[in-house]
Protein backbone atom coordinates (compact mmCIF):
# COMPACT_ATOMS: atom_id res chain seq x y z
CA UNK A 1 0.00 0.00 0.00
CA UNK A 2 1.45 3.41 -1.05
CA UNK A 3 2.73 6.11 1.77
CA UNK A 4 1.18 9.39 2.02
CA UNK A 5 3.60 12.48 3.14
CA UNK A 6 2.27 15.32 4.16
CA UNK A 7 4.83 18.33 2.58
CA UNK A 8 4.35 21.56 4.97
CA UNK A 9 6.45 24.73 3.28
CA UNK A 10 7.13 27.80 5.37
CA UNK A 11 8.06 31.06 4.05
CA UNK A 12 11.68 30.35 3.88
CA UNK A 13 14.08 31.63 0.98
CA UNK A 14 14.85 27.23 0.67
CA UNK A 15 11.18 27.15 -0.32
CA UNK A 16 11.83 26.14 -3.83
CA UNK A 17 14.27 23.26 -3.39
CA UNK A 18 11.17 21.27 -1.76
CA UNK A 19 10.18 20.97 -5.61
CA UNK A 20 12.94 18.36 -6.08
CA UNK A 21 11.59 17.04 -2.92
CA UNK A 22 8.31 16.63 -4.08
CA UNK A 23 9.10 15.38 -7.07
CA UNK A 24 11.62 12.44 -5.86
CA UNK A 25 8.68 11.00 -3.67
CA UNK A 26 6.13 11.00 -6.42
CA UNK A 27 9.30 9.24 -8.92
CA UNK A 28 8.96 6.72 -5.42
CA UNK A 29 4.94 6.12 -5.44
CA UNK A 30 4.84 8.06 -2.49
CA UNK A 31 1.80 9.96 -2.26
CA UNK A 32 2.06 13.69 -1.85
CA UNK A 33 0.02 16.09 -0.47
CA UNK A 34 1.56 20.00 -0.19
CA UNK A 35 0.49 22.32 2.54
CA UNK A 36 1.90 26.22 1.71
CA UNK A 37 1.82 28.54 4.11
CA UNK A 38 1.24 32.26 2.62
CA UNK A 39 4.65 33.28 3.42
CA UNK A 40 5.67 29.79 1.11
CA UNK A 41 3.75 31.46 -1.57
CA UNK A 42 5.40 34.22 -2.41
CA UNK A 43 8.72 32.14 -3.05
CA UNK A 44 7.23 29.04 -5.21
CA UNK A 45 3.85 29.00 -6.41
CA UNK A 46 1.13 26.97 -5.07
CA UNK A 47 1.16 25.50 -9.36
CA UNK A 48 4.40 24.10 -9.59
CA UNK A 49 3.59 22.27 -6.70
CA UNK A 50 0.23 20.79 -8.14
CA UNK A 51 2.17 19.56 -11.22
CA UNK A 52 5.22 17.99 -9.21
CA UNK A 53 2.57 16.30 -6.69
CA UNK A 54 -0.40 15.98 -9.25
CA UNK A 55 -3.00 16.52 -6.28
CA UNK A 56 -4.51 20.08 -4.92
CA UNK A 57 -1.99 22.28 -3.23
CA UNK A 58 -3.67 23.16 0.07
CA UNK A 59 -3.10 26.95 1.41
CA UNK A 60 -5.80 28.30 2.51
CA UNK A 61 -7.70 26.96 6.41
CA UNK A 62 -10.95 28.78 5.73
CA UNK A 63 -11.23 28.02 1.37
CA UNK A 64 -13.74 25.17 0.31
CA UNK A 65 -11.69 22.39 -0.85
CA UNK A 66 -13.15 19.68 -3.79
CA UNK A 67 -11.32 17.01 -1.88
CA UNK A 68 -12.06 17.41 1.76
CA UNK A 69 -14.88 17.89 4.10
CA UNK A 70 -13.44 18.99 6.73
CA UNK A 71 -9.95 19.93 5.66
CA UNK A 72 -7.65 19.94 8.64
CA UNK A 73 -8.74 16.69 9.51
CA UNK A 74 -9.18 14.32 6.75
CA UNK A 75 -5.64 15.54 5.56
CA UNK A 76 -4.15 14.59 9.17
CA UNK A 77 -6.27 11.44 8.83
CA UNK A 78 -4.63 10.54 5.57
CA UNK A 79 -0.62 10.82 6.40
CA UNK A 80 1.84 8.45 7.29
CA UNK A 81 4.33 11.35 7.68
CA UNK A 82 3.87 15.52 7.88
CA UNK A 83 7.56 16.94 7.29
CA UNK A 84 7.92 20.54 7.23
CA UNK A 85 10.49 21.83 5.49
CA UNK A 86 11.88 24.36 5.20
CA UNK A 87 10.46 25.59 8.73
CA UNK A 88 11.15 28.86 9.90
CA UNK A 89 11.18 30.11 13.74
CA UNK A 90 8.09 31.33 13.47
CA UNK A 91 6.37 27.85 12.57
CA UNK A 92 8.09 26.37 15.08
CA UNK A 93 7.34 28.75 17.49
CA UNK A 94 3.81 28.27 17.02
CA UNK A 95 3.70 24.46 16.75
CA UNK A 96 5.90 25.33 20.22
CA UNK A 97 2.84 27.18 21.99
CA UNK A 98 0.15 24.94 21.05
CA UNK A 99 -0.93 27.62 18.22
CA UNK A 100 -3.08 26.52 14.87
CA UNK A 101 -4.51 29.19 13.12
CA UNK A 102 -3.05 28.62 10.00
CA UNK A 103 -4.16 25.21 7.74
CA UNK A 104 -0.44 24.35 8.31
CA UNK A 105 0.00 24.54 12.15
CA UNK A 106 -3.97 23.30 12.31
CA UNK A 107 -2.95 20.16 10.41
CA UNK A 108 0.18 19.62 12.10
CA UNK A 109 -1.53 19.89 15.70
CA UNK A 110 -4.16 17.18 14.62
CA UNK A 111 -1.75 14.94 12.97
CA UNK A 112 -1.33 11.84 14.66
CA UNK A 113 1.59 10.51 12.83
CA UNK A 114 5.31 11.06 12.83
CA UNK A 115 6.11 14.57 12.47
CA UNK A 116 9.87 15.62 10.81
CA UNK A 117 10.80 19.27 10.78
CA UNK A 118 13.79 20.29 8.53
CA UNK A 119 14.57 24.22 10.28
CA UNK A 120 15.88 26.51 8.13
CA UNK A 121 16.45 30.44 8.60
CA UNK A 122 19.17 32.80 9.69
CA UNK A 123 21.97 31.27 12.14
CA UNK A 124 21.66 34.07 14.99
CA UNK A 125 17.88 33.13 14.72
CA UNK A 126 18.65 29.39 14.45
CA UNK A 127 20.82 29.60 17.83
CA UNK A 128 18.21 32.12 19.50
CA UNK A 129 17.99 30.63 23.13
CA UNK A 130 13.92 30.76 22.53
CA UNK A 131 14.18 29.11 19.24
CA UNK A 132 16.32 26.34 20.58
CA UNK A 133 14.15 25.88 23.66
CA UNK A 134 11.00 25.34 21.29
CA UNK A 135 13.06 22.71 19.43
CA UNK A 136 13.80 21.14 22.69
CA UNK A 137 10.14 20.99 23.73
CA UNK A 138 8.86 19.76 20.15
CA UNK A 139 11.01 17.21 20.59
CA UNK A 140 10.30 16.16 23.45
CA UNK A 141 6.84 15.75 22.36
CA UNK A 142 8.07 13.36 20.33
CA UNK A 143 8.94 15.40 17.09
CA UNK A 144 12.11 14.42 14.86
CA UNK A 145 14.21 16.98 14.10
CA UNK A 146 17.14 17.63 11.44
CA UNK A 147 20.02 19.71 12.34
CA UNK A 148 20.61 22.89 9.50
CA UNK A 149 24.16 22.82 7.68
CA UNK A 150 26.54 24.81 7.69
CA UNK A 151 27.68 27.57 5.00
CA UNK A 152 26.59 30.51 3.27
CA UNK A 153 23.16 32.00 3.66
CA UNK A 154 20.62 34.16 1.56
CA UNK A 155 21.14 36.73 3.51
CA UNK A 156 24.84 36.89 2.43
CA UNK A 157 26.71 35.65 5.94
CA UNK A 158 28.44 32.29 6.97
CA UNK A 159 26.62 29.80 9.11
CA UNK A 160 24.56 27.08 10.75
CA UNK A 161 21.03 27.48 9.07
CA UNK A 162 20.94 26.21 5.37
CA UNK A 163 18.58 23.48 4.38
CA UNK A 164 20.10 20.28 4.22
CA UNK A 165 20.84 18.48 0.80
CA UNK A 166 17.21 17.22 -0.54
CA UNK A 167 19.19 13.73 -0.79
CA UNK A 168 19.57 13.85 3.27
CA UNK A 169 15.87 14.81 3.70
CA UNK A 170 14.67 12.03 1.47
CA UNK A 171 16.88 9.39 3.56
CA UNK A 172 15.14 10.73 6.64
CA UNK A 173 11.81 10.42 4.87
CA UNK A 174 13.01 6.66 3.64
CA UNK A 175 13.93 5.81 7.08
CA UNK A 176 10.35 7.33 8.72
CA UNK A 177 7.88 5.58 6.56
CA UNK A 178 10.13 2.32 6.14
CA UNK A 179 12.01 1.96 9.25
CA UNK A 180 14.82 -0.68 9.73
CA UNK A 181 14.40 -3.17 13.23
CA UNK A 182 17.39 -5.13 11.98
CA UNK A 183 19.30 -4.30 15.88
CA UNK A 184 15.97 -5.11 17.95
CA UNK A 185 16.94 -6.93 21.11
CA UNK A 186 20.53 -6.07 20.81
CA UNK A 187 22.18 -3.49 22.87
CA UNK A 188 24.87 -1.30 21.72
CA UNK A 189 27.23 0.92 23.69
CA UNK A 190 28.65 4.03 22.15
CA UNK A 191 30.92 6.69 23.85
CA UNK A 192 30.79 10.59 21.92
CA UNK A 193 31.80 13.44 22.92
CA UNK A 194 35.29 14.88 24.10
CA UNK A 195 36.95 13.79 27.65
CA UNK A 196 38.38 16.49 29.78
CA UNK A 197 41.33 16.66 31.59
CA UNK A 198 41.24 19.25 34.62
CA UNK A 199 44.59 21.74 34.82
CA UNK A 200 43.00 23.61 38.28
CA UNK A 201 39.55 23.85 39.97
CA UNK A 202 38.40 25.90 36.70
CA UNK A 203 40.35 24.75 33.78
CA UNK A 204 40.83 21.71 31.40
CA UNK A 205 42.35 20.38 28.17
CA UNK A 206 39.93 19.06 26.11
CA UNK A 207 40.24 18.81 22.14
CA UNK A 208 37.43 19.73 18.94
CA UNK A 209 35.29 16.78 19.34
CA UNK A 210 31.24 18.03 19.22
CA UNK A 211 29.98 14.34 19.85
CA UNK A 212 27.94 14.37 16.29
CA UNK A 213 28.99 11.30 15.04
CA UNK A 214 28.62 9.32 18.62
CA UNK A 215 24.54 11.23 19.06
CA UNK A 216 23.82 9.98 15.37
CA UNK A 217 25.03 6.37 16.08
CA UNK A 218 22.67 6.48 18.97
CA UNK A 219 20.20 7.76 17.92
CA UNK A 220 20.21 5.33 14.50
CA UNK A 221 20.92 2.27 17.06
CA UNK A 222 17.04 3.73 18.77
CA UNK A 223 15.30 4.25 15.83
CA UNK A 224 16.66 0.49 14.44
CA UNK A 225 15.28 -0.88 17.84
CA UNK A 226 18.56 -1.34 19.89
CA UNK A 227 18.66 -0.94 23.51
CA UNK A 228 21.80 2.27 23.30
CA UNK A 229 23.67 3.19 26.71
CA UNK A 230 25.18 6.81 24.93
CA UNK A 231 28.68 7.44 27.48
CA UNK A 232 29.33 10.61 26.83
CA UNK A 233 32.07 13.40 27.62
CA UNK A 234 31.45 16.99 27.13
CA UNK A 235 28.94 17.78 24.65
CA UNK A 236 26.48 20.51 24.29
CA UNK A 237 24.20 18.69 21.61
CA UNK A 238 20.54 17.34 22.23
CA UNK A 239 20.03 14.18 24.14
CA UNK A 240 18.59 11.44 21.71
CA UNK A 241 15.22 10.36 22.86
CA UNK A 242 15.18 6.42 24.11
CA UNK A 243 19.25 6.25 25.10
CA UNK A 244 20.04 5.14 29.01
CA UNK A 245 22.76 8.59 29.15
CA UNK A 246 25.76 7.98 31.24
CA UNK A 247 27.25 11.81 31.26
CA UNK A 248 31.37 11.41 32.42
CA UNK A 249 33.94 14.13 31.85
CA UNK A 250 37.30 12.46 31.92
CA UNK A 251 39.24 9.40 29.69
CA UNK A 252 39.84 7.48 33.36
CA UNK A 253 35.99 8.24 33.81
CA UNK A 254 34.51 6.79 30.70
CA UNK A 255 37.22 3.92 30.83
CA UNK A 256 35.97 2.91 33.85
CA UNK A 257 31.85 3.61 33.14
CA UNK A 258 32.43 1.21 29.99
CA UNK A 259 34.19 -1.53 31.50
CA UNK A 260 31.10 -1.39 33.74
CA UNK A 261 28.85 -2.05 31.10
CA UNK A 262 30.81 -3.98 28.59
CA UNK A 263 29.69 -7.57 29.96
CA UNK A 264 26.07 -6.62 29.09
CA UNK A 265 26.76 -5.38 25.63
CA UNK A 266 26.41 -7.09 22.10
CA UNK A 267 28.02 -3.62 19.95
CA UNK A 268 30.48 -1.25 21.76
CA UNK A 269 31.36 1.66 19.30
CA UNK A 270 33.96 4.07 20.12
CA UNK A 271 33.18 7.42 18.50
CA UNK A 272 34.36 9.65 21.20
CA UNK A 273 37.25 12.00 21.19
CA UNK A 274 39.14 10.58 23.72
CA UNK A 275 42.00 12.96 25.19
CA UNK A 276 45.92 10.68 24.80
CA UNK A 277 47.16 13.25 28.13
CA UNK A 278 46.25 14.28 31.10
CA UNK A 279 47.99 16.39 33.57
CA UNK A 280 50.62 15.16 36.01
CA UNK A 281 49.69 17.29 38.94
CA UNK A 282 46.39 18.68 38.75
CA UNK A 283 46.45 22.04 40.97
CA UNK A 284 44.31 22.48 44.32
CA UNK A 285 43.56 26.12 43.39
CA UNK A 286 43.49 28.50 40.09
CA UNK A 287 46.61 29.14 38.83
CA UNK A 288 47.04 32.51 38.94
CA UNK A 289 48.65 34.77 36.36
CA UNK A 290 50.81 37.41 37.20
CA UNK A 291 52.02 40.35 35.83
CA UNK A 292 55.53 39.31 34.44
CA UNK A 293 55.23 39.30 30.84
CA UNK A 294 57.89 36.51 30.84
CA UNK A 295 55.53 34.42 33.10
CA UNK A 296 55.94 30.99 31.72
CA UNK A 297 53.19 27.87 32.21
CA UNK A 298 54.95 24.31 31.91
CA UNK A 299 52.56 21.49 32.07
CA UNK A 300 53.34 18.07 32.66
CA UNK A 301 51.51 15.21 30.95
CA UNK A 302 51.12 12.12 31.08
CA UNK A 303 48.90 9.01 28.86
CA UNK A 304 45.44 8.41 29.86
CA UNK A 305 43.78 4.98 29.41
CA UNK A 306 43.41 3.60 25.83
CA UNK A 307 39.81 2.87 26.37
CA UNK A 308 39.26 0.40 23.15
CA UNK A 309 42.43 -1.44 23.99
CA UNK A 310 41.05 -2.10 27.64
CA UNK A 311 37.81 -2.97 26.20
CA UNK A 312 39.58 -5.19 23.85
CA UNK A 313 41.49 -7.06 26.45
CA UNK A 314 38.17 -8.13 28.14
CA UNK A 315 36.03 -8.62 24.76
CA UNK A 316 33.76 -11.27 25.28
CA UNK A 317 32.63 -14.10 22.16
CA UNK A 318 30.08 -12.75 19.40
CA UNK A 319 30.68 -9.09 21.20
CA UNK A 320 31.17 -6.89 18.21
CA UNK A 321 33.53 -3.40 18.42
CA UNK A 322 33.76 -0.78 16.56
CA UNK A 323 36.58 1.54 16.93
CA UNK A 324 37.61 5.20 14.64
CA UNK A 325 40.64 6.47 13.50
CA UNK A 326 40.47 10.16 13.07
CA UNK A 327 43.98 10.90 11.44
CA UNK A 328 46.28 13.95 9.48
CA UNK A 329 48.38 11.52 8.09
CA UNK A 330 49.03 7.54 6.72
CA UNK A 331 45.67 7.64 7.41
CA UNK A 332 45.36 4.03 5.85
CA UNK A 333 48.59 2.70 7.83
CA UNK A 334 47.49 4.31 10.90
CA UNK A 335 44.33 2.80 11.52
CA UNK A 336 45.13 -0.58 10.20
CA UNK A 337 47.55 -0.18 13.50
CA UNK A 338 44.39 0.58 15.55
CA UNK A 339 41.96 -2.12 14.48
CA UNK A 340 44.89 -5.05 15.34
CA UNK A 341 45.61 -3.37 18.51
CA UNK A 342 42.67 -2.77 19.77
CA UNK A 343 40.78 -6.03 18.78
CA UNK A 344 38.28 -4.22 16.71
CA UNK A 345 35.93 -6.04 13.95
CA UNK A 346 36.19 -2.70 11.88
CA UNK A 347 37.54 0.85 12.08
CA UNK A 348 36.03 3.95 10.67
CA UNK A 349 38.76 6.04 9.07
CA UNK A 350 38.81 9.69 8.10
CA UNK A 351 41.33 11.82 7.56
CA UNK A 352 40.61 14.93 9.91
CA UNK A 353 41.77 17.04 7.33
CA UNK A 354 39.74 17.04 4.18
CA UNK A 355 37.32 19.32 3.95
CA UNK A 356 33.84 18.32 4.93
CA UNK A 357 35.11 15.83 7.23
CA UNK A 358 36.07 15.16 10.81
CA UNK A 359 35.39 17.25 13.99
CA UNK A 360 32.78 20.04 13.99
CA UNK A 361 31.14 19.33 10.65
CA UNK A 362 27.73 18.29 9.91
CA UNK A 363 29.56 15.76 7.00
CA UNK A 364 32.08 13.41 7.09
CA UNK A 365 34.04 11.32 4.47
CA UNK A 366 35.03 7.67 5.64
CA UNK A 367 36.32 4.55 4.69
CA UNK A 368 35.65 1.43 6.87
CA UNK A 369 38.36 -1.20 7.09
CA UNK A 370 37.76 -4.51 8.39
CA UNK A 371 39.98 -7.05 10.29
CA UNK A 372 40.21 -9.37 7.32
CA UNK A 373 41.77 -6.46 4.97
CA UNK A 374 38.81 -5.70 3.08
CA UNK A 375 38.51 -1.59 2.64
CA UNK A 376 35.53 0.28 1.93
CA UNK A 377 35.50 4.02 0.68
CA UNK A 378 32.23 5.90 1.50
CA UNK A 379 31.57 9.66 -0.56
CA UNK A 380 31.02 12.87 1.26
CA UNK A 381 27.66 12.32 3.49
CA UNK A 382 26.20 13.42 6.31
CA UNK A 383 26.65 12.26 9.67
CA UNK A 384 23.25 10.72 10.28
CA UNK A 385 24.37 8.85 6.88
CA UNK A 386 27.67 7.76 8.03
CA UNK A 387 25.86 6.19 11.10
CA UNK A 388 23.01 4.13 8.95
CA UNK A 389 26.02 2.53 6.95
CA UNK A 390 27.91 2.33 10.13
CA UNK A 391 24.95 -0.04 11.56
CA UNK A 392 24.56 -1.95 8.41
CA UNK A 393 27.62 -2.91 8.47
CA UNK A 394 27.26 -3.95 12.31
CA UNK A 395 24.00 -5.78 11.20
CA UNK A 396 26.24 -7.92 8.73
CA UNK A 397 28.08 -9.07 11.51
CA UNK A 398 25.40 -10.27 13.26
């Protein structure tokens, strides 16, 4: 039986790359139905999307539609899936209060299925504190969520707020309406984040890890029906829904929170940004700086735990472990290195280097190596991407 989307459009300049959208599900025999706000209408007409989606284009609460009786409510009936995209602040602000008085937010209020919302707007908007609180809420309501990209804008600065690719949205369409259960009853450990290593009462060394790549793991692992324990160091990204969160800050800390939970784990995958040093001496107080301009700091370091080699010491039969080698250079050599070492099934390289890859970036560009030699080179994708092939290659296994 054929899916129905819903397609909500928001008055966002990104408006008019939802025709590609639009027309990729219909190529699909997905059904389409197109919800404009008025905003959406004076950046794409209402038309084009009538011909992409070959069904009425509705925009209007209050208008008599041929279709629908009561319009708000046989549409919500009808969907498998309401994505709005692109969805501005205000929409989501709205959605956020409980507010329908627009067909849109009136349709999306009685929907009762899954609801995806792609943001897109201008990044000081985007990080508002009251924007990013309404995300929270939404989802916490239950409401999926994609995270904006990062680059130039309409509005001619650099930033977090484009639209993702249409190819990303339709994945997270693919995986909505279709969704994979190939990891239910299994559960799967993954650290993310960075570890920090205190210097004094207020200050640590810590490195560029966000935790991205970790969250998406989890939160693919939940949506494939794993049971996920996320260990994570410092991170300031949103908790995904359904994980058992175990928050540490150091390497020692997550060594030892891991080893804890190995025995009850079928997947451990290390995606963290584990810190190599620690300090010698960690100070009592602040260290204070004074007012010679020749004042000199000399820190003393020393290793911290190599978690996946501990965890590989203790690795139990069938127990599967996943390890990542984020590397400048011999990036092929170096991670071979790491998946004998460590006991791993398969490594995810990267070189940190390339552009579009490796800390901070909503993409990443990786080749997986397994421990009998075979290599395989994935293109530039997002991280939510990297994570699905990430667990289908962990599904193999099994």
């Amino acid at each position: 039986m054929a899916k129905t989307v819903g397609i909500g459009i928001t008055g966002g300049i990104a408006s008019y790359k939802i025709a590609d959208l639009v027309s990729r599900l219909k190529k699909n025999n997905i059904d389409v139905i197109v919800m404009m706000t008025e905003g959406a209408t004076k950046f794409i007409t209402p038309l084009t999307m009538k011909t992409l989606s070959g069904r009425e284009v509705l925009t209007d609460l209050w208008s008599e539609s041929v279709e629908y009786k009561v319009q708000h409510i046989a549409v919500a009936e009808q969907l498998d899936l309401l994505v709005v995209a692109p969805a501005t602040a205000n929409f989501i602000g709205k959605v956020a209060a409980g507010i329908a008085d627009d067909l849109l937010t009136t349709i999306t209020v009685a929907n009762t299925a899954p609801v995806l919302i792609v943001p897109s707007m201008n990044s000081d908007m985007f990080k508002n504190p009251i924007v990013q609180d309404n995300i929270k809420k939404l989802t916490s309501y239950g409401f999926k969520f994609m995270e904006p990209e990062v680059g130039e804008l309409a509005c001619g600065v650099s930033g977090k707020g484009r639209l993702p690719e249409i190819d990303e949205i339709y994945s997270h369409i693919d995986k909505l309406l279709y969704p994979k259960k190939d990891l239910a009853g299994k559960r799967i450990m993954v650290n993310a984040g960075t570890t920090c290593e205190d210097i004094d009462p207020v200050r640590f060394i810590a490195n560029r890890g966000t935790g991205k790549m970790g969250y998406s793991i989890a939160h693919e692992a939940v949506d494939r029906g794993a049971d996920v324990i996320l260990v994570s160091g410092k991170s300031s990204l949103q908790l995904p829904t359904g994980v058992k969160y175990v928050q540490v800050w150091s390497a020692e800390e997550m060594c030892e929170v891991m080893l804890k939970y190995q025995p009850a784990c079928d997947v451990i995958i290390g995606a963290a940004a584990v810190g190599d040093f620690k300090i010698a001496s960690i100070a009592e107080q602040k260290i204070k700086k004074t007012d010679d301009p020749e004042q000199k700091l000399v820190l003393e370091l020393v290793g911290t735990p190599d978690i996946l080699k501990e965890l590989g010491k203790h690795k139990q039969d069938k127990q599967i472990t996943v390890g990542f080698a984020a590397e400048t250079e011999n990036i092929i050599e170096n991670a071979n290195k790491k998946l004998k070492s460590k006991n791993l099934d398969f490594i995810v390289a990267n070189d940190v280097t390339q552009e579009g890859a490796g800390f901070a970036t909503d993409t990443n560009i990786v080749t997986f190596i397994s421990r009998n030699g075979d290599m395989q080179s994935l293109p530039k994708m997002g991280k939510n991407e990297v994570a699905a092939a990430i667990l289908d290659k962990v599904a193999e296994l099994f």
